[in-house]
C-alpha atoms as a PDB file:
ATOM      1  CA  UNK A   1     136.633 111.316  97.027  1.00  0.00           C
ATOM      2  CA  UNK A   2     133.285 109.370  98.403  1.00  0.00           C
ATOM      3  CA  UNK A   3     130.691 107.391  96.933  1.00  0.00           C
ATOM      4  CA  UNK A   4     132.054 106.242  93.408  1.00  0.00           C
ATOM      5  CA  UNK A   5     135.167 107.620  93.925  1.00  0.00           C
ATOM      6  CA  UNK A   6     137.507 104.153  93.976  1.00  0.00           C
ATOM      7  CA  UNK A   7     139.399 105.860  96.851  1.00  0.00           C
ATOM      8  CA  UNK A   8     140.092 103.367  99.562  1.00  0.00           C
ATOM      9  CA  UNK A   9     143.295 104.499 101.643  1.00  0.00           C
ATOM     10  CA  UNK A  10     143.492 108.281 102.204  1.00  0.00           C
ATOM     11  CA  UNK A  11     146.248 109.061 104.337  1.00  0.00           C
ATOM     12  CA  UNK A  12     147.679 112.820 104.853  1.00  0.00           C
ATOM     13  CA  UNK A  13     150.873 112.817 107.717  1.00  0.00           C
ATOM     14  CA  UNK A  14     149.452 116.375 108.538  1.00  0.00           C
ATOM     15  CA  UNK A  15     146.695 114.981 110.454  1.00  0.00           C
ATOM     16  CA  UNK A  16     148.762 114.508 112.919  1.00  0.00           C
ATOM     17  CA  UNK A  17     148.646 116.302 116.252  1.00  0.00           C
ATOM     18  CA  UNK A  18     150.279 117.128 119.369  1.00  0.00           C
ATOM     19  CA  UNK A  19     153.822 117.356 117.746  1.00  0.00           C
ATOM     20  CA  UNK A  20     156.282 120.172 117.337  1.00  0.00           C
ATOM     21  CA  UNK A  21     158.683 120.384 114.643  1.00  0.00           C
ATOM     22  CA  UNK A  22     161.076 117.945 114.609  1.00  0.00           C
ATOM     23  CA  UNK A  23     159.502 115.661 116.867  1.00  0.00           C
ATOM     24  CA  UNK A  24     160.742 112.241 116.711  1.00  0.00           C
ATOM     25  CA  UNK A  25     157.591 109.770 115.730  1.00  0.00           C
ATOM     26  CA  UNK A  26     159.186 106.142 117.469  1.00  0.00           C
ATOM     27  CA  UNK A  27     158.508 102.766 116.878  1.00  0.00           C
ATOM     28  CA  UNK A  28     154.987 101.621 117.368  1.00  0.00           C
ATOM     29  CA  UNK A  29     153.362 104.938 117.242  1.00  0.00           C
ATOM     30  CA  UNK A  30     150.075 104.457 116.113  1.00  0.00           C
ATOM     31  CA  UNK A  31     149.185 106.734 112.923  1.00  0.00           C
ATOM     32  CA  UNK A  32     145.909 105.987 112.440  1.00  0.00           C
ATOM     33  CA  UNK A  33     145.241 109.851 112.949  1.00  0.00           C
ATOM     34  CA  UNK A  34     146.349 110.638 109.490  1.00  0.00           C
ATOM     35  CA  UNK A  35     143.501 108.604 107.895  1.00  0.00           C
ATOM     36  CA  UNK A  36     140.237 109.666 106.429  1.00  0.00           C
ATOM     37  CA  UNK A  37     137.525 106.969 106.390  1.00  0.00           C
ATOM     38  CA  UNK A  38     134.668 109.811 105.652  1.00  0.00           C
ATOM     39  CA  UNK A  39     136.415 110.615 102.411  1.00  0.00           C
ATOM     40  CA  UNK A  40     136.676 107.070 101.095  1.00  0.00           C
ATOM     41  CA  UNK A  41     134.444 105.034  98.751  1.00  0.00           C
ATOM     42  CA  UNK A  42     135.004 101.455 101.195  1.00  0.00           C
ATOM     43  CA  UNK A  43     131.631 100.447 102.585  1.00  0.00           C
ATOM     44  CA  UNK A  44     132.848  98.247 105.286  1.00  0.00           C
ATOM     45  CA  UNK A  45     131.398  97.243 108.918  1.00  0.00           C
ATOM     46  CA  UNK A  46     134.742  98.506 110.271  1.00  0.00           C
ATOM     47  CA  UNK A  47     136.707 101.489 109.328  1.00  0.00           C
ATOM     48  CA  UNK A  48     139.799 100.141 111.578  1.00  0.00           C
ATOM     49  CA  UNK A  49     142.683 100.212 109.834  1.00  0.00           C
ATOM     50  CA  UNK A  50     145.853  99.560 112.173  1.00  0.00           C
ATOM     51  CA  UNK A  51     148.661 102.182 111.054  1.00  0.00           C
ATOM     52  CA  UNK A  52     152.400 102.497 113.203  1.00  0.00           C
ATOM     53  CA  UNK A  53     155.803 103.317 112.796  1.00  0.00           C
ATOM     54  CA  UNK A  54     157.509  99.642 112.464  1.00  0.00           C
ATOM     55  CA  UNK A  55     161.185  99.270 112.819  1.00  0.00           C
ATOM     56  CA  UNK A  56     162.845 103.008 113.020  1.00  0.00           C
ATOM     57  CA  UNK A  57     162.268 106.764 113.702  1.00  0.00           C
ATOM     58  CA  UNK A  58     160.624 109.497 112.135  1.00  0.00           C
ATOM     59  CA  UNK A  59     160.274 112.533 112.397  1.00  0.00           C
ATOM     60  CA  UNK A  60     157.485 114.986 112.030  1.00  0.00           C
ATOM     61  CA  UNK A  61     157.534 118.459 109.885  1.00  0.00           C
ATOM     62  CA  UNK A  62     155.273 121.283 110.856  1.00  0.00           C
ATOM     63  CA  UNK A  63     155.857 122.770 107.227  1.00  0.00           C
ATOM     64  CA  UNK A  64     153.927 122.386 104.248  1.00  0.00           C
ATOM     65  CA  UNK A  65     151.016 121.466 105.932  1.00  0.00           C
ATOM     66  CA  UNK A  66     152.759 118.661 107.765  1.00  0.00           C
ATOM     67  CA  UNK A  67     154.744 115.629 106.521  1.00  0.00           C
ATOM     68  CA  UNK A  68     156.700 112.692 107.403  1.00  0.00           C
ATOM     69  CA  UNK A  69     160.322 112.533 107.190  1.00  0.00           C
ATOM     70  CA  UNK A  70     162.625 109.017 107.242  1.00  0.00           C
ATOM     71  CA  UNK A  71     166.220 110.884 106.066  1.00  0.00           C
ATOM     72  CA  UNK A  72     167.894 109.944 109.270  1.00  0.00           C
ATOM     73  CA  UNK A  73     166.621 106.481 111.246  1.00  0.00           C
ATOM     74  CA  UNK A  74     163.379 106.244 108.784  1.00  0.00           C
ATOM     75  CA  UNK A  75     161.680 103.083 109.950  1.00  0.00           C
ATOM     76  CA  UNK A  76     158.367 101.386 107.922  1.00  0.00           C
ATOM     77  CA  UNK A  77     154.667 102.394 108.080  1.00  0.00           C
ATOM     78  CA  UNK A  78     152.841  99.564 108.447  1.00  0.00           C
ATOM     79  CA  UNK A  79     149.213  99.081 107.167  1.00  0.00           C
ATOM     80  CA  UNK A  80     147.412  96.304 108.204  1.00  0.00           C
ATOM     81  CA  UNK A  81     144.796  94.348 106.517  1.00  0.00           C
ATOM     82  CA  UNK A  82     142.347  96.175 108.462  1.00  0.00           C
ATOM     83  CA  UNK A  83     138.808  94.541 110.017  1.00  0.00           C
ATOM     84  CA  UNK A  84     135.642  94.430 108.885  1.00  0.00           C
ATOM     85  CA  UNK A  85     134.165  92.663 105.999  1.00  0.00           C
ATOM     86  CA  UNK A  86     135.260  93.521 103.257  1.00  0.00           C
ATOM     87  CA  UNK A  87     138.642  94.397 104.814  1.00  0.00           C
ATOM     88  CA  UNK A  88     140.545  97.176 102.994  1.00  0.00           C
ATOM     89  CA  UNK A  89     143.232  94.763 101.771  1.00  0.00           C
ATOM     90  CA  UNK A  90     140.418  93.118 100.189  1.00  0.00           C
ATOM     91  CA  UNK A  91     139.492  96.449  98.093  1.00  0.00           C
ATOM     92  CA  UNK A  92     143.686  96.149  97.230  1.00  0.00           C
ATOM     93  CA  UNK A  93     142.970  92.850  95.095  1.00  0.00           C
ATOM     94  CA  UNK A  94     141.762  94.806  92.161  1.00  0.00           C
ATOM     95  CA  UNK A  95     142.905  94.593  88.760  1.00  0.00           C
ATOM     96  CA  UNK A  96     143.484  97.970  88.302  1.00  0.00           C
ATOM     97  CA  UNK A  97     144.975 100.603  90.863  1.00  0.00           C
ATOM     98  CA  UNK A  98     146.342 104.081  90.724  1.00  0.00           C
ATOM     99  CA  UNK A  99     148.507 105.493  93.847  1.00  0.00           C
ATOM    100  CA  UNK A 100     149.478 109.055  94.129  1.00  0.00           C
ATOM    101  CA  UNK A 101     152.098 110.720  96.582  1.00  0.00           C
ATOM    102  CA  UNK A 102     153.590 114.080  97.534  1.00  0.00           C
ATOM    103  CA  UNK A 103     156.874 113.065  98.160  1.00  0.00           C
ATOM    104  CA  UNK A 104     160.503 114.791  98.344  1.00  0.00           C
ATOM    105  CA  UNK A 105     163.229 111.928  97.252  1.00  0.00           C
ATOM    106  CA  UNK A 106     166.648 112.327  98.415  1.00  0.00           C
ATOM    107  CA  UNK A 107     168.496 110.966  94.418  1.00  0.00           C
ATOM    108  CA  UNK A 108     170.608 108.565  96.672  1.00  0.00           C
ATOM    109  CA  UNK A 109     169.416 104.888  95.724  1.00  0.00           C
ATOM    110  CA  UNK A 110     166.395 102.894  94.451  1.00  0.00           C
ATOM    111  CA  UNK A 111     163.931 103.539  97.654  1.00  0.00           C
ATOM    112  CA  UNK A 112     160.142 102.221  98.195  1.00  0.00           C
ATOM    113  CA  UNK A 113     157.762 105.097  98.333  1.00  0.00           C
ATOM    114  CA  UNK A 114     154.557 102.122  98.661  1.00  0.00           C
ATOM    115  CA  UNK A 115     154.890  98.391  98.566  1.00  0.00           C
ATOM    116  CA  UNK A 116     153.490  95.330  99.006  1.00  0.00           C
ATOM    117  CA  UNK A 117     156.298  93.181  99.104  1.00  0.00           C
ATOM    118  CA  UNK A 118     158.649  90.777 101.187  1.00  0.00           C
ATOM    119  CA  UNK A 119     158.336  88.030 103.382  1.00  0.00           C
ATOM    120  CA  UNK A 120     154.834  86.940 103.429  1.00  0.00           C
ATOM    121  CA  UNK A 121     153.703  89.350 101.093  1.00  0.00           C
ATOM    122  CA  UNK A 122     152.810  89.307  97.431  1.00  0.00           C
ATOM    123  CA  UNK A 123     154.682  91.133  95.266  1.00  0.00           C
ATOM    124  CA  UNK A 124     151.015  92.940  94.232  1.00  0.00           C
ATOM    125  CA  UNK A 125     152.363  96.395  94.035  1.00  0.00           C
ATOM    126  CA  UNK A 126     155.854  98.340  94.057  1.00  0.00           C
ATOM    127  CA  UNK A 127     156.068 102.188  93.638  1.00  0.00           C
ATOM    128  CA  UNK A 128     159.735 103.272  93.923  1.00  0.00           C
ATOM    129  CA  UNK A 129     162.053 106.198  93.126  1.00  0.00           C
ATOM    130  CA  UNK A 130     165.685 105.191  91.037  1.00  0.00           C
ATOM    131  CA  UNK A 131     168.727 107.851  91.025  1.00  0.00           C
ATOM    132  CA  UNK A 132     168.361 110.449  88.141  1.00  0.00           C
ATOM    133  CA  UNK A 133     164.862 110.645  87.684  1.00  0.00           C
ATOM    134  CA  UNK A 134     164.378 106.957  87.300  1.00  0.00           C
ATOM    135  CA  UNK A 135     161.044 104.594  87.578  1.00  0.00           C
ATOM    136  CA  UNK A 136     161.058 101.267  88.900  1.00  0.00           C
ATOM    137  CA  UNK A 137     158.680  98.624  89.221  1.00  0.00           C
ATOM    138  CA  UNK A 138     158.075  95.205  90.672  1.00  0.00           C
ATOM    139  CA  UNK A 139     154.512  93.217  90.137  1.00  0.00           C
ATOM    140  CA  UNK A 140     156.360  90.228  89.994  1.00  0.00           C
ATOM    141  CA  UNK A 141     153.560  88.350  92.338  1.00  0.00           C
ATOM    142  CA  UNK A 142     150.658  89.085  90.364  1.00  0.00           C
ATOM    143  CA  UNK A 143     152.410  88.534  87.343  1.00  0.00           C
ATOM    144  CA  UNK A 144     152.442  91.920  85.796  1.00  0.00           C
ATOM    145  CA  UNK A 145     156.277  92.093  85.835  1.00  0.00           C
ATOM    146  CA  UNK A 146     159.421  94.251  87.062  1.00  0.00           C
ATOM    147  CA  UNK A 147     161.741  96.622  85.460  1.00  0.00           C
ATOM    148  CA  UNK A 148     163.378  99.985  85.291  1.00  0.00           C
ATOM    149  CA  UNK A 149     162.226 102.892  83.583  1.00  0.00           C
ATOM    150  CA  UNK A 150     165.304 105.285  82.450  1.00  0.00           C
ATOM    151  CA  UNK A 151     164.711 108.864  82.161  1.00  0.00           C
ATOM    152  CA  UNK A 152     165.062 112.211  84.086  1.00  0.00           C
ATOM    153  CA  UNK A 153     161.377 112.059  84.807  1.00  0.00           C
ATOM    154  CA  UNK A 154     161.142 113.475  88.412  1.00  0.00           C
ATOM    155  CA  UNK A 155     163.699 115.805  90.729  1.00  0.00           C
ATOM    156  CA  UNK A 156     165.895 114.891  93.523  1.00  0.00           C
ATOM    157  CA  UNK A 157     165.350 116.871  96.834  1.00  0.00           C
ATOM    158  CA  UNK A 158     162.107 118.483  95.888  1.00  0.00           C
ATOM    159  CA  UNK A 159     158.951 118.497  96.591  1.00  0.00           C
ATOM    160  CA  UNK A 160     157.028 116.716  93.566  1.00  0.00           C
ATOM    161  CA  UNK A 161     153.271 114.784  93.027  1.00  0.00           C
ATOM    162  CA  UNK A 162     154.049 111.116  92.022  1.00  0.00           C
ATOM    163  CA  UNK A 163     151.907 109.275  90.872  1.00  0.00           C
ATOM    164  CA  UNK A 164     151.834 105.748  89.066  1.00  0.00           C
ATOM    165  CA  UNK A 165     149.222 103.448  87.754  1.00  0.00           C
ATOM    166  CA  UNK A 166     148.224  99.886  86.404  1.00  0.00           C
ATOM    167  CA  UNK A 167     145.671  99.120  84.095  1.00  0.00           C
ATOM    168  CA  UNK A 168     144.788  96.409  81.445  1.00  0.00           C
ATOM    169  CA  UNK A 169     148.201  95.666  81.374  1.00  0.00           C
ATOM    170  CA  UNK A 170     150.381  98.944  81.226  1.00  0.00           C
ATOM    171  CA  UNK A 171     152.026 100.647  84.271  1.00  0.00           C
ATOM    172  CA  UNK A 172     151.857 104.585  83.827  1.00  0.00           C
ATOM    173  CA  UNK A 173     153.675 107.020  85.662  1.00  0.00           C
ATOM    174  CA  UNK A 174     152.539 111.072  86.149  1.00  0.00           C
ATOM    175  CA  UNK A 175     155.104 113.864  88.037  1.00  0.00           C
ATOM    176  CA  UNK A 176     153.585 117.018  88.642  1.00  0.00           C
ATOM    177  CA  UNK A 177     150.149 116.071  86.941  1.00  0.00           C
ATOM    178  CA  UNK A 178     151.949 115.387  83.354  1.00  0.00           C
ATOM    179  CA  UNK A 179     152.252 112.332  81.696  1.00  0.00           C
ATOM    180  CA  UNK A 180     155.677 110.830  82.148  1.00  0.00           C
ATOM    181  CA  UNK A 181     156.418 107.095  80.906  1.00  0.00           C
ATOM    182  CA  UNK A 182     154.790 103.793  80.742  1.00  0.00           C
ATOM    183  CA  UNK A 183     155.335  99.979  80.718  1.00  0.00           C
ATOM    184  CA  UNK A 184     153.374  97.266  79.693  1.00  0.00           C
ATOM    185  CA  UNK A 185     153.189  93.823  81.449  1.00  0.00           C
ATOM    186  CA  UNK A 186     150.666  91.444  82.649  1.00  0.00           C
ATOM    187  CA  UNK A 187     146.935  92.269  82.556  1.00  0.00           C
ATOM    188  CA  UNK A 188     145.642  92.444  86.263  1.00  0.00           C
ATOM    189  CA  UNK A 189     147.433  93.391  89.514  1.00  0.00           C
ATOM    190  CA  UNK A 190     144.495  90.947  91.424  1.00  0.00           C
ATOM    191  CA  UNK A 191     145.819  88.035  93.826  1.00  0.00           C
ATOM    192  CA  UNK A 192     143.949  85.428  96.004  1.00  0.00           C
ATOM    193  CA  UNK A 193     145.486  86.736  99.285  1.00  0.00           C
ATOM    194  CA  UNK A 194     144.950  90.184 101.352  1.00  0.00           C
ATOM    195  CA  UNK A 195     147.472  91.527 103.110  1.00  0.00           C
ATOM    196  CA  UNK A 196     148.413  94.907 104.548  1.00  0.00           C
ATOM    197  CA  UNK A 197     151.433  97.341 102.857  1.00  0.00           C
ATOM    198  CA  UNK A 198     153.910  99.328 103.988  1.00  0.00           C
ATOM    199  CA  UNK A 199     154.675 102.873 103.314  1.00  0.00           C
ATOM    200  CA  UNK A 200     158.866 104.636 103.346  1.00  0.00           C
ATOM    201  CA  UNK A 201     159.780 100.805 103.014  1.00  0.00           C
ATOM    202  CA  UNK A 202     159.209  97.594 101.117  1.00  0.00           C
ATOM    203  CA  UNK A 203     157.566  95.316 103.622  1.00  0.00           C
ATOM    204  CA  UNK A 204     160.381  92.884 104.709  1.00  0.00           C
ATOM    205  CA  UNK A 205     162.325  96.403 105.050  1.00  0.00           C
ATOM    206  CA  UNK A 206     164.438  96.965 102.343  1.00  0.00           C
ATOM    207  CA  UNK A 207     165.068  99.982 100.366  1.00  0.00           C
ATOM    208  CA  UNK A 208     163.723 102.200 102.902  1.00  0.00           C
ATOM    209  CA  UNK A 209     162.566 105.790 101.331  1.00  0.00           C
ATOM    210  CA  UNK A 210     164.994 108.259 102.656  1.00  0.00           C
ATOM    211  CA  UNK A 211     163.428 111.554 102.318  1.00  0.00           C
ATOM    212  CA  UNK A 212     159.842 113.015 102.922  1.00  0.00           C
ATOM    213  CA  UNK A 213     155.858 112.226 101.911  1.00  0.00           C
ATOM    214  CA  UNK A 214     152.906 113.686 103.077  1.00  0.00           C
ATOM    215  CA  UNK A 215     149.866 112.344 101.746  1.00  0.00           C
ATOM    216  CA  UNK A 216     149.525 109.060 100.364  1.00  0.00           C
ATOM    217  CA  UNK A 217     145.942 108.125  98.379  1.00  0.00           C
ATOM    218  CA  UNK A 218     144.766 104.471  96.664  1.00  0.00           C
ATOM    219  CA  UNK A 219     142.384 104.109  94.278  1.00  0.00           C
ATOM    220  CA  UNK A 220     140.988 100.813  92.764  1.00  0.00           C
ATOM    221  CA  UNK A 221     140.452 101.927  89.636  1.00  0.00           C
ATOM    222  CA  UNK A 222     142.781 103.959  86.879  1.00  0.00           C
ATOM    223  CA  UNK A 223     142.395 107.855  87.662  1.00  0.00           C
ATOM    224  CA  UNK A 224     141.925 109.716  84.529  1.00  0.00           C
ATOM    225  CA  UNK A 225     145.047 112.078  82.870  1.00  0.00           C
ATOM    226  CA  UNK A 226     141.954 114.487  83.846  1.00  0.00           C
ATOM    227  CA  UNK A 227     141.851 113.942  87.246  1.00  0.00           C
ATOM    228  CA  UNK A 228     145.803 113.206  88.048  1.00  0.00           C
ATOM    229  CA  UNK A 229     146.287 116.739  86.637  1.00  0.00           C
ATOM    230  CA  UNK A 230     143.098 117.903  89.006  1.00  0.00           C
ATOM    231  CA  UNK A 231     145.016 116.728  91.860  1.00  0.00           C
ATOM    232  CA  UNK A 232     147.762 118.097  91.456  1.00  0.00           C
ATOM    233  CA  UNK A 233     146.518 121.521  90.742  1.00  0.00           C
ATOM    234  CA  UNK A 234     144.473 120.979  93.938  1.00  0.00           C
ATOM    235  CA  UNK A 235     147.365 120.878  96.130  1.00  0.00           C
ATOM    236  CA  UNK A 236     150.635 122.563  94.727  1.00  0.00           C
ATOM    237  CA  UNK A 237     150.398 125.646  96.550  1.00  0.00           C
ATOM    238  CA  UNK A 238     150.723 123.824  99.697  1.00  0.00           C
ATOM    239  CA  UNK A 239     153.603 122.338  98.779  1.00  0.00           C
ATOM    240  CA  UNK A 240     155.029 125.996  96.802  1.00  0.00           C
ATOM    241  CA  UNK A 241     154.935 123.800  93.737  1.00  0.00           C
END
């Protein structure tokens, strides 16, 4: 994290205060709570970066250090572009990206853990969970392509680091801070436009995630196998991994 890091979103659901267990998390809530700005490497002459519950219900876990769940009326987060110059959505345009995730996936259907997708959006950037273990991906917009990945690669119903990647060309995917599969297609996830993303959902909101994440990071740049397996090592105990 910081200077030279590449980390530009750094979001952690336990942030969040003032709720008890179980505590529904409505429609327009505003999340911006859960961010870090001090941890990021985004020089910017605005940190805002709007953040709320779009479209549905969540509710909020006091366990493992806090985390979002969507299993029963799971809406969208929302990200915006966010102000200042350069915007974050501007530091999304990159070539290369790597996005990591503790997340607990339900096994029921092909559900969007982070997206940039749907009406109005650019298909830069699709991280999502297939039954039995599966990968899928869509960089259909930036022209670094779509597909499934088969495999029993990561559980159903527990808790689990998830990460995947793009770089010069080949999507990678990590569980649990191993190596797990990779794709190749295009060369660059980079676009002309900046938009915001969405988080539990795909943007036009379809395929919402039905289970649980706590911390989602972005990175412009391809983490090392190195530092994936860092992170994860970091943080398992919280999640009694």
């Amino acid at each position: 994290q910081g200077s030279g890091s590449g980390l530009i979103f750094d979001c952690d659901f336990g942030r969040l205060t003032g709720y008890s267990d179980d505590s529904n998390v409505n429609n327009g809530t505003n999340l911006s709570a859960c961010l870090a700005h001090s941890t990021t490497d985004w020089a910017s002459s605005s940190s805002n970066t709007p953040m709320t519950v779009n479209g549905g219900t969540f509710q909020y876990r006091v366990g493992f250090g806090g985390y979002m769940e969507g299993i029963n009326n799971g809406g969208r987060v929302s990200v915006g572009a966010g102000s200042g110059v350069p915007a974050m959505s501007d530091k999304l345009n990159t070539a290369a990206m790597t996005i990591e995730c503790w997340c607990w996936y339900d096994g029921d259907g092909r559900e969007v853990l982070v997206s940039r997708y749907g009406s109005g959006f650019p298909n830069q950037f699709n991280m999502l969970t297939d039954p039995n273990g599966q990968f899928h991906y869509n960089n259909s917009g930036a022209g670094a392509g779509s597909g499934n990945v088969s495999g029993e690669h990561f559980p159903d119903k527990t808790w689990h680091h998830h990460v995947w990647q793009y770089e010069s060309g080949v999507n990678r995917w990590y569980i649990n801070g191993a190596f797990a599969n990779s794709r190749s297609a295009g060369s660059s996830l980079a676009l002309s436009s900046g938009t915001g993303f969405a988080i539990f959902s795909r943007a036009d909101r379809l395929e919402d995630f039905r289970g649980k994440i706590a911390v989602v990071r972005i990175y412009n740049r391809a983490l090392s196998a190195t530092e994936i397996k860092n992170h994860f090592e970091l943080e398992r105990g919280r999640f009694g991994v």
